[in-house]
Every structure is written in structure tokens, then in C-alpha cells.
Protein backbone atom coordinates (compact mmCIF):
# COMPACT_ATOMS: atom_id res chain seq x y z
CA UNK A 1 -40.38 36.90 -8.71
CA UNK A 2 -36.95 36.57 -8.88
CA UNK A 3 -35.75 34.30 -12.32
CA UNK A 4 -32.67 32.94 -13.48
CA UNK A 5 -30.79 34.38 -16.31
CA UNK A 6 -30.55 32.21 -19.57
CA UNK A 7 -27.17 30.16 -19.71
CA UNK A 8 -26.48 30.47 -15.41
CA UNK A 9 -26.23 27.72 -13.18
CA UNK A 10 -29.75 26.67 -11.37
CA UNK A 11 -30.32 26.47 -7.58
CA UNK A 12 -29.69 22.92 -7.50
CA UNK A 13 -26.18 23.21 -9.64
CA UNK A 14 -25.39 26.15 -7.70
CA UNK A 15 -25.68 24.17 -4.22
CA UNK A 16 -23.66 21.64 -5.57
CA UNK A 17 -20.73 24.04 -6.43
CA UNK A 18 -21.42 25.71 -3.14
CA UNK A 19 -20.54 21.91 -1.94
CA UNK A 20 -17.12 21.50 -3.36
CA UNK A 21 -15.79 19.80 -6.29
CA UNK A 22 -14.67 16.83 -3.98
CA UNK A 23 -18.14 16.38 -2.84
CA UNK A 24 -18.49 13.62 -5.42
CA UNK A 25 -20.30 10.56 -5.48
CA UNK A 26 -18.16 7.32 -5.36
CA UNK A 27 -18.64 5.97 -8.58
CA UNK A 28 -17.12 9.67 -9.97
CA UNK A 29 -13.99 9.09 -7.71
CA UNK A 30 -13.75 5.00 -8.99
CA UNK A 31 -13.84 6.68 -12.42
CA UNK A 32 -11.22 8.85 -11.53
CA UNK A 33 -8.67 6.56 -10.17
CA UNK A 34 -8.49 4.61 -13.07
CA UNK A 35 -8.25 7.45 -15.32
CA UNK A 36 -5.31 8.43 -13.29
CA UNK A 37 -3.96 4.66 -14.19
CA UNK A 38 -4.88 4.88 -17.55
CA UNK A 39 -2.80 8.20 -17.70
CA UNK A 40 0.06 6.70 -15.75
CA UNK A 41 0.96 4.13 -18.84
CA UNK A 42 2.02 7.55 -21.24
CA UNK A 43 4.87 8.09 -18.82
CA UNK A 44 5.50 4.58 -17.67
CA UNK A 45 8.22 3.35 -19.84
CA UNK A 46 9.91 6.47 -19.91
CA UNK A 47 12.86 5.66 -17.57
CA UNK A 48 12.72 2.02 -18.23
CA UNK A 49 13.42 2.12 -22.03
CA UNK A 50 17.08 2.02 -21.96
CA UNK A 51 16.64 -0.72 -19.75
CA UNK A 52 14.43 -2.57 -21.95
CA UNK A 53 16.56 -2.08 -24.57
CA UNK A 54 19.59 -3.22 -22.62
CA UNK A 55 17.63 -6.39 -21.35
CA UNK A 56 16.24 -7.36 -24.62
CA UNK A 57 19.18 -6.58 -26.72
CA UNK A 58 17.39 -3.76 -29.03
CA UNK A 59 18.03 -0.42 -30.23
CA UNK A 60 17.09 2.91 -29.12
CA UNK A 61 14.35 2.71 -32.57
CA UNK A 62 13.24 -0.72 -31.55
CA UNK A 63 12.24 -0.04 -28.50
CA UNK A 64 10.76 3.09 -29.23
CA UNK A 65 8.20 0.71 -30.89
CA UNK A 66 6.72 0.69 -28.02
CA UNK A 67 5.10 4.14 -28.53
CA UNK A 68 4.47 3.26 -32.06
CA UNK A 69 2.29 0.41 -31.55
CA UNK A 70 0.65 2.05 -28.71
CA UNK A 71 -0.81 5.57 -30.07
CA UNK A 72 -1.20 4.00 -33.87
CA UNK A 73 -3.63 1.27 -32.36
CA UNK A 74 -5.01 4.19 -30.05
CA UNK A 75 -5.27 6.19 -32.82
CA UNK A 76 -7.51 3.68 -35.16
CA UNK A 77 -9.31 3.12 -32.08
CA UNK A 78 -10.21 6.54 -31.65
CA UNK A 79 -12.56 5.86 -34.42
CA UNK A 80 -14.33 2.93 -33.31
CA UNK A 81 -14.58 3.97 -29.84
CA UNK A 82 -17.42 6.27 -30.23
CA UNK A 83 -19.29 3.31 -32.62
CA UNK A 84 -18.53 1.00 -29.35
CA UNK A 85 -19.79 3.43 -26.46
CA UNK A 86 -23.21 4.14 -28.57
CA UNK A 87 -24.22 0.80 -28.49
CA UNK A 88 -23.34 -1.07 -25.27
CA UNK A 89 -22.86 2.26 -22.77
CA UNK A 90 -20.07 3.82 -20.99
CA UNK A 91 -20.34 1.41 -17.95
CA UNK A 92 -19.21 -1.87 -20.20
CA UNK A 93 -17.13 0.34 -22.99
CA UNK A 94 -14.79 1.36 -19.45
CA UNK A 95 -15.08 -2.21 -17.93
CA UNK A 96 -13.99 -3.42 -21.97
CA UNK A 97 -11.18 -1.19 -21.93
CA UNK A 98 -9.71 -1.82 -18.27
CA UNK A 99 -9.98 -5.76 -18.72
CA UNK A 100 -7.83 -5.12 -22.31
CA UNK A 101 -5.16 -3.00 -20.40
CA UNK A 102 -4.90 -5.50 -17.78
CA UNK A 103 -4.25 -8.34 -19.49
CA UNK A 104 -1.88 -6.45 -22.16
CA UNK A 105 -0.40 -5.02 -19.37
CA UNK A 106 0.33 -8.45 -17.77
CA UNK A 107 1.57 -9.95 -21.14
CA UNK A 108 3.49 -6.91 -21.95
CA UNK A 109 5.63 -7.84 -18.67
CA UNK A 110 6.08 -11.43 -19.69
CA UNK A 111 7.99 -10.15 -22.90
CA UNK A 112 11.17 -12.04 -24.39
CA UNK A 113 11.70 -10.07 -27.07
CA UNK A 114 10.85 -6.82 -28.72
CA UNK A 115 8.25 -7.76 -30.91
CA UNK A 116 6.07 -9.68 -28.13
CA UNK A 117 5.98 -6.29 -26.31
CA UNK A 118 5.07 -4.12 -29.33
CA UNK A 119 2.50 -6.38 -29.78
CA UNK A 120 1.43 -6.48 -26.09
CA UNK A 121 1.37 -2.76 -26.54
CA UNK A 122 -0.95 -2.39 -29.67
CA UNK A 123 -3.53 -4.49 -27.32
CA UNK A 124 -2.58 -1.86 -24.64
CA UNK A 125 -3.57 0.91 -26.43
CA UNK A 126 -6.84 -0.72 -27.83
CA UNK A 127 -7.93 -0.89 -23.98
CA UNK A 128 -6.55 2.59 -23.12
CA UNK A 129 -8.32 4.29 -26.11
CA UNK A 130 -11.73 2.20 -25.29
CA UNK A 131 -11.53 3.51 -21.52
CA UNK A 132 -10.15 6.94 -21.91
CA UNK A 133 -12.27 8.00 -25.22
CA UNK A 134 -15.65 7.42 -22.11
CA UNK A 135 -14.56 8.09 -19.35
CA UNK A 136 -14.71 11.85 -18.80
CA UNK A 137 -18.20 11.28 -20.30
CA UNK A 138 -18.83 9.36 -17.56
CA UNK A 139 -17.75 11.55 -15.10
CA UNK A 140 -19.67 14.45 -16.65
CA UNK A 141 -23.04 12.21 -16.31
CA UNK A 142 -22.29 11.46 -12.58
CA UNK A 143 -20.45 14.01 -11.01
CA UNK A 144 -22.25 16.95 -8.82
CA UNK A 145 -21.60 21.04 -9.22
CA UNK A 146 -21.94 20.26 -13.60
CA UNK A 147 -19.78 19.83 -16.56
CA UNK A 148 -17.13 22.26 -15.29
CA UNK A 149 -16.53 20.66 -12.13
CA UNK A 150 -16.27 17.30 -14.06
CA UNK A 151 -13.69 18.07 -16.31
CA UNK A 152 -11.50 20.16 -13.32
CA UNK A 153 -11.69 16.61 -11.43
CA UNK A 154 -10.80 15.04 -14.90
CA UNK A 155 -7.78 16.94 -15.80
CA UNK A 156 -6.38 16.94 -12.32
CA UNK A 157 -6.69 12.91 -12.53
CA UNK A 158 -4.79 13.48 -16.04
CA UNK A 159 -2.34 15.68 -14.74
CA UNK A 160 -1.67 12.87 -11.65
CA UNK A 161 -1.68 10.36 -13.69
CA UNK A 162 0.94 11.60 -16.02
CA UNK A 163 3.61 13.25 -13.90
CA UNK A 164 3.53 10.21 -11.32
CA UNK A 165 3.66 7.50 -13.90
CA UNK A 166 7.32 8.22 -14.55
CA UNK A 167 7.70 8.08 -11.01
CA UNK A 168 6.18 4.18 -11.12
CA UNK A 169 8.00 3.17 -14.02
CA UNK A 170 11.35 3.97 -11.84
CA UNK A 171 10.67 3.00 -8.51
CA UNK A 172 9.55 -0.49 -9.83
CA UNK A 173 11.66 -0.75 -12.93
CA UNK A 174 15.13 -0.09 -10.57
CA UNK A 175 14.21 -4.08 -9.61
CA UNK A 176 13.40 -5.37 -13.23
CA UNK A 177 11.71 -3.86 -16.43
CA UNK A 178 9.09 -6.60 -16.25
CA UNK A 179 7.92 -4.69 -12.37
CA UNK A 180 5.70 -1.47 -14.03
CA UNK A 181 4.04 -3.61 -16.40
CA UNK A 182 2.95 -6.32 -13.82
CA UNK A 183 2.05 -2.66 -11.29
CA UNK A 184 0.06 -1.38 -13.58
CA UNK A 185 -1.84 -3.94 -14.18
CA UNK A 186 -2.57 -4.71 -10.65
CA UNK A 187 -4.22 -0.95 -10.48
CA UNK A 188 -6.01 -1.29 -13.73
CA UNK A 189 -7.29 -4.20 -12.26
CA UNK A 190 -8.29 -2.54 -8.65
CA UNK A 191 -9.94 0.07 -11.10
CA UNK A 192 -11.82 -2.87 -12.56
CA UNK A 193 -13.28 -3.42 -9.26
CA UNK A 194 -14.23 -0.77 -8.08
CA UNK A 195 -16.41 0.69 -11.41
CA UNK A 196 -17.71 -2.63 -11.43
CA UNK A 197 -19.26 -2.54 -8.31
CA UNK A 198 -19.59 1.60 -7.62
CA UNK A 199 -20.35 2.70 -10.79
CA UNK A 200 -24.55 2.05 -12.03
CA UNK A 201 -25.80 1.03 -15.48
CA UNK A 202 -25.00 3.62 -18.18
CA UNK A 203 -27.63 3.54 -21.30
CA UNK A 204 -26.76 3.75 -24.37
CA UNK A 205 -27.24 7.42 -25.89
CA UNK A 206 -30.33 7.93 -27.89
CA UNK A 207 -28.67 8.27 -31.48
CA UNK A 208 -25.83 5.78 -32.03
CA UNK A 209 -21.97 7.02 -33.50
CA UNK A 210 -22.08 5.70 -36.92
CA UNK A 211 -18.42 4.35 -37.91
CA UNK A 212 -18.21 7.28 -40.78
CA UNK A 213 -18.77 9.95 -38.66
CA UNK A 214 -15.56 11.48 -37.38
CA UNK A 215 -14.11 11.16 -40.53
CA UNK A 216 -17.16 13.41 -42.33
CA UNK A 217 -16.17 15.54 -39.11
CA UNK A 218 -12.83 16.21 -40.59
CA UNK A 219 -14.26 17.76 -43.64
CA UNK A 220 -14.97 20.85 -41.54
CA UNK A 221 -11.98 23.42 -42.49
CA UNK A 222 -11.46 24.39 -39.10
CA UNK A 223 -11.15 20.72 -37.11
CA UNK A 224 -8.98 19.49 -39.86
CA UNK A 225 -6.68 22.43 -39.99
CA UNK A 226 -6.69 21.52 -36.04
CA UNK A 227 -6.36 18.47 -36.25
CA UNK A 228 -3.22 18.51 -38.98
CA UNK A 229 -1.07 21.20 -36.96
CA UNK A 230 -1.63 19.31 -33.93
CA UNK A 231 -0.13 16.41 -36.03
CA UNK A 232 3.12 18.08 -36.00
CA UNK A 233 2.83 19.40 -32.76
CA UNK A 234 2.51 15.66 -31.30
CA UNK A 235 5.93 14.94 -33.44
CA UNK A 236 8.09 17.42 -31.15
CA UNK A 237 6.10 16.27 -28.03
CA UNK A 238 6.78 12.97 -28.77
CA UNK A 239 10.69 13.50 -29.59
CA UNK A 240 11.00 14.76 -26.34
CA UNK A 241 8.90 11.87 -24.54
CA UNK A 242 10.32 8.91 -26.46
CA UNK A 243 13.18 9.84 -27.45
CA UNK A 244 14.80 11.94 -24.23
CA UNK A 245 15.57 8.96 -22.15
CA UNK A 246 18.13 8.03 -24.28
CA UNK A 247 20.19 10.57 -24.21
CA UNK A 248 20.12 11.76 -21.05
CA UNK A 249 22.84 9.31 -19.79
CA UNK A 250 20.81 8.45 -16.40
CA UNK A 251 19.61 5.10 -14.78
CA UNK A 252 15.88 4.56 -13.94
CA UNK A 253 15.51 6.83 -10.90
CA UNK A 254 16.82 9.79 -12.64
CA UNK A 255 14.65 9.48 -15.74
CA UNK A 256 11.94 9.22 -13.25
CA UNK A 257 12.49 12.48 -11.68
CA UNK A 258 13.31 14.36 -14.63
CA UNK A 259 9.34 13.12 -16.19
CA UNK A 260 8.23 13.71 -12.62
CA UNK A 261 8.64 17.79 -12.91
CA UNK A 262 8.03 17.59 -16.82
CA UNK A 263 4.61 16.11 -15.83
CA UNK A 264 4.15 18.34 -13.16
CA UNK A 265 4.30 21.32 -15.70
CA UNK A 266 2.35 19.62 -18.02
CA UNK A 267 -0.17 19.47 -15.38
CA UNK A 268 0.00 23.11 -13.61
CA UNK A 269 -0.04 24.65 -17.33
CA UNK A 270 -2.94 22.49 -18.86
CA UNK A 271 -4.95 23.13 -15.63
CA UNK A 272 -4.36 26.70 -14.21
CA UNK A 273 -2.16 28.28 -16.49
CA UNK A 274 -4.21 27.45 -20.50
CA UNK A 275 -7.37 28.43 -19.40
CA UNK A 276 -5.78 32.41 -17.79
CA UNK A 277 -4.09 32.29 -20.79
CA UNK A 278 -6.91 31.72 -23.39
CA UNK A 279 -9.03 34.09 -21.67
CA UNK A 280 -6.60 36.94 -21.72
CA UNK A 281 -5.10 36.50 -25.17
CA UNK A 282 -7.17 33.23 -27.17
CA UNK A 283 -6.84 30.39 -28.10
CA UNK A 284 -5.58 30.41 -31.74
CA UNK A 285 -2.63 33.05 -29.62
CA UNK A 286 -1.51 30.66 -26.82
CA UNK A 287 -1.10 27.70 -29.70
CA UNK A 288 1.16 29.94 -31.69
CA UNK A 289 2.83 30.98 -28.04
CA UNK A 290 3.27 27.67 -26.81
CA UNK A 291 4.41 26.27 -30.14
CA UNK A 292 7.33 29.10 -29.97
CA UNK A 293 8.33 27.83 -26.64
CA UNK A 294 8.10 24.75 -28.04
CA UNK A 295 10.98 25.22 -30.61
CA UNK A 296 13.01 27.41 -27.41
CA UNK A 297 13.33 23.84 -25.41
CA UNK A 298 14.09 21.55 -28.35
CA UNK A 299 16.73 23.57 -29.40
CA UNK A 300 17.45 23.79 -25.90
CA UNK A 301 17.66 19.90 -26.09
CA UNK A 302 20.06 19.75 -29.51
CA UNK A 303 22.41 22.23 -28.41
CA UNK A 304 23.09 22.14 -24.63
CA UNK A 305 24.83 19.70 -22.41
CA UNK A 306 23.62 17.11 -19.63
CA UNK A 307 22.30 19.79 -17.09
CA UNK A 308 20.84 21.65 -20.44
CA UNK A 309 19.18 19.10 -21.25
CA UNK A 310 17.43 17.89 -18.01
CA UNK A 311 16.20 21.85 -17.84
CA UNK A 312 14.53 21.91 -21.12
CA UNK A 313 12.78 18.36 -20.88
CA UNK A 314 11.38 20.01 -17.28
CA UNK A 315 10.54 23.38 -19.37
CA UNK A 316 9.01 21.58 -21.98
CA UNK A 317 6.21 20.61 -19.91
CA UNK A 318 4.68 24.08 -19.65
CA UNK A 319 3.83 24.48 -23.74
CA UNK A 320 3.12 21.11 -24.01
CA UNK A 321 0.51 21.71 -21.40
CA UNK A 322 -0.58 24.73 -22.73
CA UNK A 323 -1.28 23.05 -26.04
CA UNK A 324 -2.98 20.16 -24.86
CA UNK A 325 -5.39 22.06 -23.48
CA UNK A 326 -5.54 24.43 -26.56
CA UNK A 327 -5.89 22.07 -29.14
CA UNK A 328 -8.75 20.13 -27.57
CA UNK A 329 -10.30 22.76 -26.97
CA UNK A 330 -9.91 24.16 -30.66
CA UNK A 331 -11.12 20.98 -31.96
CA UNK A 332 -14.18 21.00 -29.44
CA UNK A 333 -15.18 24.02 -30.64
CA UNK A 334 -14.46 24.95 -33.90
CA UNK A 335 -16.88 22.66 -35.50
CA UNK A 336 -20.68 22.10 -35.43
CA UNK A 337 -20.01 18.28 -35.08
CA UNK A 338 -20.99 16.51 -31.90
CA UNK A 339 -18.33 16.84 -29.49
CA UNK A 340 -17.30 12.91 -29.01
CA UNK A 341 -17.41 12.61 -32.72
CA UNK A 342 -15.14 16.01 -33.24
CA UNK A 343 -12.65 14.73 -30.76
CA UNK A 344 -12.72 10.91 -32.26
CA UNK A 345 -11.93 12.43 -35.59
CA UNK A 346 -9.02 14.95 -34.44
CA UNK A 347 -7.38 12.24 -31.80
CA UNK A 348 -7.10 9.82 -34.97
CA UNK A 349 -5.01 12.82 -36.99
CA UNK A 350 -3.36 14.34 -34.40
CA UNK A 351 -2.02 10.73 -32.64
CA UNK A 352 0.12 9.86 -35.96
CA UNK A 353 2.24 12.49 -34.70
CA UNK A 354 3.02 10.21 -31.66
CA UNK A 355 3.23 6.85 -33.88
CA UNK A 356 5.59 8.37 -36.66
CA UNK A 357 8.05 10.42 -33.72
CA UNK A 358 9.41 7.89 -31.21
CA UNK A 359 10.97 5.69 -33.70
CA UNK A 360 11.87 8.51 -36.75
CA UNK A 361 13.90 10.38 -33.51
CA UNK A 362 15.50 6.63 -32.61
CA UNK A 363 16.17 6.55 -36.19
CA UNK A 364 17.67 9.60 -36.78
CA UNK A 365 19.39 9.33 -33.53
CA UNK A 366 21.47 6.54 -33.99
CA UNK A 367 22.14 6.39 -37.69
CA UNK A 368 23.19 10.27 -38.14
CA UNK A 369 23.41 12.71 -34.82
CA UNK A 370 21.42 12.39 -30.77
CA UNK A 371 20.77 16.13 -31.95
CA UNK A 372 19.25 15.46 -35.28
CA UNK A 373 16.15 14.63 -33.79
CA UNK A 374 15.30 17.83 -32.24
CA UNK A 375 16.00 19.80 -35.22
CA UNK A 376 13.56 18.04 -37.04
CA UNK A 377 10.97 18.39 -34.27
CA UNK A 378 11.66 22.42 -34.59
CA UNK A 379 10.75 21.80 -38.33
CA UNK A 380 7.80 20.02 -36.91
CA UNK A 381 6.74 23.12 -34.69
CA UNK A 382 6.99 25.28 -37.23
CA UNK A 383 4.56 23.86 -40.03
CA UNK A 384 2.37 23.36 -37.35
CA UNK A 385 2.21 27.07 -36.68
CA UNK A 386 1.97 28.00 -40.15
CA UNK A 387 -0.97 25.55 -40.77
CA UNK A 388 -2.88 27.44 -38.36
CA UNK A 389 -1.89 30.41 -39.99
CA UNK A 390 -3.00 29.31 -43.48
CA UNK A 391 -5.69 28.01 -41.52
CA UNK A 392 -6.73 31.21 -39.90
CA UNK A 393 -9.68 32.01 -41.32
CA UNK A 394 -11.63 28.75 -40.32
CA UNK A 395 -10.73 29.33 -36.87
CA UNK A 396 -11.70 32.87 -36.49
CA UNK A 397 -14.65 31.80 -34.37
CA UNK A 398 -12.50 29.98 -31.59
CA UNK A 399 -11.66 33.25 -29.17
CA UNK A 400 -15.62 34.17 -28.95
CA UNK A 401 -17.01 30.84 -28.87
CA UNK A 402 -14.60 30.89 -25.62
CA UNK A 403 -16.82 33.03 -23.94
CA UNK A 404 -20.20 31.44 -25.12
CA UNK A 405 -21.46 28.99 -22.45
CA UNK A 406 -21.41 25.36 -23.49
CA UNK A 407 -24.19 23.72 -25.53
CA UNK A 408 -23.37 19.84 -26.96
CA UNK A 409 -21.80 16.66 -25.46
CA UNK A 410 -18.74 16.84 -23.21
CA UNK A 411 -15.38 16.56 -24.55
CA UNK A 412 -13.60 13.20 -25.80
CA UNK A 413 -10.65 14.32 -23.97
CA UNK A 414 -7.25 14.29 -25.93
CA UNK A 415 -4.11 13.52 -23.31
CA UNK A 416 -4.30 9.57 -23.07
């Protein structure tokens, strides 16, 4: 009698692949569509900012407040989200965190002056971090063909979500700044709807996240040494993101387009091009490779002109990709900790990069040089590299445990 090797698919799994990844139940698409919203508000503001800033009569650094607020509340969040999840399921944790975003969202557009919005924000990123931090989770529990097919469907709803939200922001803020705010909403809210009715009751897991836990995680030598380069890394991705749209001298619709093919590259390199990559060369290499690349476009950014510049905010999608996908991974896998609690604990470290960036660029921008910035986030890629090489030895394990099939909890994912 014929058997089936340890660590392959069964009959049942297999069929499903055999089926197609978009074979998927309804409540996995639901899911799915408002993780693409949820990933539409990183890109949003992008090409509205100068707008905002022009409309509420702030400063490049004030506005960029708007990122600040966001990722540090996201950030704290991170922390409490897996406490949250443990205790009342992923089916109310996502329905929690979509009716937060909504009404932040909604608020966020009714703005008169800076401070309301970075406030609106902070509540914005509460709700994002709630409904991100479960919803691949989700998706893992109900989709068909297993984990793998889950977390293609996920990072192609990532990869949507953030190379069309620049898109939104533009096409709704050419009529006001107050329009993508008030849009997204109206899809978070359609998202509400339909997980509400398609999605079924999801039970709480059997042992519950204790608040403590992804910091203990962190005292692992290889997820903090992830966790602190990606840190840095996040600084030069978020000096191009939040900083970028100032000085590229273009109204709304450009912006868009310009974050339209940088998301695009984010998205072909996280999804097709990390995983060749890290297969043919490892992970720990393609960090160190797409960090290098890194440095190539901000200089790119601090020392060409207008056309220069739109080129390497495009070309910086690809190792921002590449490292998004990297780094998760690292910090997935590195440790022994459960995998929601890993990623809870790396997400807090590594999304201070994106609250201390947007407003040290605006900063630095306007009270010394536009290319100041930059240079600092090529200082920024570079201790990043060289804590994973002082690092090294904790993350040894990373290239084989590639190869070894997968064993605890699906991914927290990282890119929200």
C-alpha cells in the first residue's frame, strides 16, 4: 500500500491545490478585500500630503505626522493585538479593527487642523494593526489548497493594496484632501459587511497570548538582531515613502503614478522575485543585497534631478520588496517562539523605524538640505547591514530552516 511521505501534502490538500488557489471559499475572498483596504491606507496620503499641507497651512514635518502617529500607535498595538485575538477570536478582533478604521477614517477627513488628523490617525492605526495583525491568520484557517496557498492570496491582496492606494489617494484627492479619507472609509466599511455576514465564528485559540510575551520573544539573539536592523531598514523605506512627495515638485496625479509603479515593484519583488531569490542564495544574502540596492536609489534620490528622482522612487520598490519579505521571514523563523508572538514582538521594533523617519526627513529637509534626508537614510542602511553582520551567528540557521517544511502558527504578517 502506497503511503505518504512525512511533511507532503495529503490527498485532500493535494485536490485542493489541484483546484486552484482562487477556488476559495467566500469568507477567504471577504477577508481579502479588506486586507487589500487595509493595505491601501500605507500609500494613501502619499500624493495628497503636499496638499494637506497646503490646505491646512503646515509644514512638510507636520504633516509627516501623519505617519508618525500612525505606525507608533500600530507599533504599541502590535503588542496587544495578539493579547486581543486570544481572547475574543479573529472574527470580532477583524470586525474591532475595521469599525476603528472606519470611523478614524471618517474623522480623519473632517480635519481642521493638523493635530485633529494626527490624532485621527493614531486611532487609524489602532484599527489597522487590530485587523491586519489576524487577518492572514484568518485566511490560513479558511482558505483551501493549505498555508501556502493562503499566504500567496495574502501577499497578492498586500501587494494590490499597496501599489493602488496611491492611485486612490490621487484620483480622489485631485477634488479635495478630505475625498480618500471619506473613500476609504466607505470600503473599510463594505469590508465590514461582508466578514460580518460571510465570514463564521472564529474560537478563541486554546492557550491565550499573554501581554509579556513578544517582548520575552525579543530576548532570542536572532529575532532581536532582526528585529533592530530592520529598524533601520524601515528608516530609509520610510524617507522615501514620507518624505518623496515633497520633493518631487508634482500635483496629486503625478505622485499617484510615481507610488503606483513603486508599489508595483514592491509587489512583483516581495511575491515572485524574494522567494527565487532566497532559495538560490538565502535569506541572511538577499537582506544584505537588497539593503545595497537600497543605499544605490537613495543616493539616487540625493544626487539626481526631477527625472532622477522619479526613477529611483520606482527602483526603490524592488529591495524594499525584497526585504519585506526577507525580514518577516527571518523573524518567523529564526526563533523557537510562536509565530504570532515572534512577529508581534519584531513589528513593535522594527515599526519605530517608520514613526522616527517621516518627520526626522521633514525635519532635516526643511531646516538644512531636501538631500540631507537621504544621506542619513544611507547611514540608516548601512548599520542595518552591519547589525546582521555582528549578528551573524544567531542567524546561521535561517538558509536551512528555508528548506524545512513549516511546523507552528502562520505568520503575523509585517507590510501593514
Amino acid at each position: 500500500m502506497q503511503t505518504t511521505p512525512p511533511g507532503a501534502p495529503s490527498a485532500p490538500e493535494r485536490a485542493a491545490r489541484r483546484g486552484g488557489i482562487l477556488r476559495q471559499p467566500l469568507s477567504v475572498w471577504a477577508t481579502a478585500f479588506a486586507a487589500v483596504v487595509a493595505f491601501m491606507g500605507i500609500g494613501l496620503v502619499d500624493p495628497i500630503l503636499p496638499a494637506i499641507a497646503k490646505g491646512l497651512h503646515a509644514t512638510p514635518s507636520q504633516v509627516s505626522l501623519l505617519f508618525t502617529s500612525y505606525f507608533l500607535i500600530t507599533a504599541v498595538a502590535m503588542l496587544l493585538t495578539g493579547w486581543v485575538s486570544s481572547r475574543i477570536g479573529g472574527r470580532r478582533t477583524l470586525l474591532l479593527g475595521l469599525a476603528l478604521v472606519v470611523v478614524f477614517a471618517s474623522l480623519s477627513g473632517t480635519s481642521d487642523t493638523v493635530a485633529q488628523l494626527v490624532g485621527f490617525r493614531a486611532g487609524w492605526g489602532l484599527g489597522n494593526a487590530l485587523f491586519v495583525a489576524t487577518a492572514l491568520a484568518v485566511i490560513v484557517g479558511a482558505a483551501s489548497g493549505g498555508a501556502e496557498s493562503a499566504i500567496i492570496l495574502y501577499e497578492a491582496a498586500l501587494g494590490l493594496g499597496i501599489s493602488t492606494g496611491p492611485l486612490l489617494g490621487a484620483l480622489l484627492g485631485d477634488m479635495s484632501w478630505r475625498y480618500p479619507f471619506f473613500g476609504t472609509a466607505a470600503l473599510m466599511a463594505a469590508g465590514f459587511v461582508l466578514i460580518a455576514v460571510l465570514l463564521g465564528k472564529t474560537p478563541p485559540p486554546e492557550r491565550r497570548t499573554r501581554l509579556s510575551d513578544p517582548i520575552r520573544a525579543l530576548g532570542h539573539g536572532g529575532l532581536s538582531t532582526t528585529a533592530f536592523a530592520a529598524l533601520f531598514y524601515n528608516y530609509a523605506f520610510f524617507t522615501v515613502l514620507a518624505f518623496t512627495p515633497f520633493v518631487l515638485g508634482m500635483d496629486a496625479h503625478g505622485i499617484g503614478l510615481v507610488f503606483f509603479g513603486w508599489g508595483v515593484m514592491v509587489a512583483l519583488a516581495s511575491v515572485f522575485a524574494a522567494p527565487r531569490l532566497q532559495r538560490r542564495i538565502g535569506t541572511t544574502r538577499v537582506m544584505h543585497l537588497a539593503l545595497g540596492l537600497l543605499v544605490l536609489c537613495e543616493l539616487g534620490l540625493a544626487l539626481t534631478g526631477k527625472t532622477g528622482i522619479i526613477v529611483s522612487t520606482v527602483l526603490s520598490g524592488v529591495p524594499i520588496g525584497l526585504n519585506n519579505t526577507a525580514f518577516t521571514e527571518a523573524a518567523m523563523e529564526v526563533s523557537e517562539a510562536p509565530r504570532p508572538v515572534a512577529s508581534a514582538g519584531y513589528n513593535f521594533v522594527r515599526w519605530l523605524g517608520g514613526v522616527i523617519a517621516p518627520y526626522a526627513a521633514g525635519r532635516l529637509g526643511e531646516d538644512i538640505s531636501p538631500d540631507l534626508p537621504y544621506y542619513v537614510a544611507v547611514v540608516s542602511c548601512l548599520i542595518a547591514a552591519l547589525i546582521l553582520l555582528l549578528g551573524r551567528r544567531h542567524l546561521r540557521g535561517l538558509d536551512r530552516a528555508h528548506d524545512a517544511p513549516a511546523s507552528r502558527e502562520a505568520p503575523v504578517p509585517s507590510s501593514a
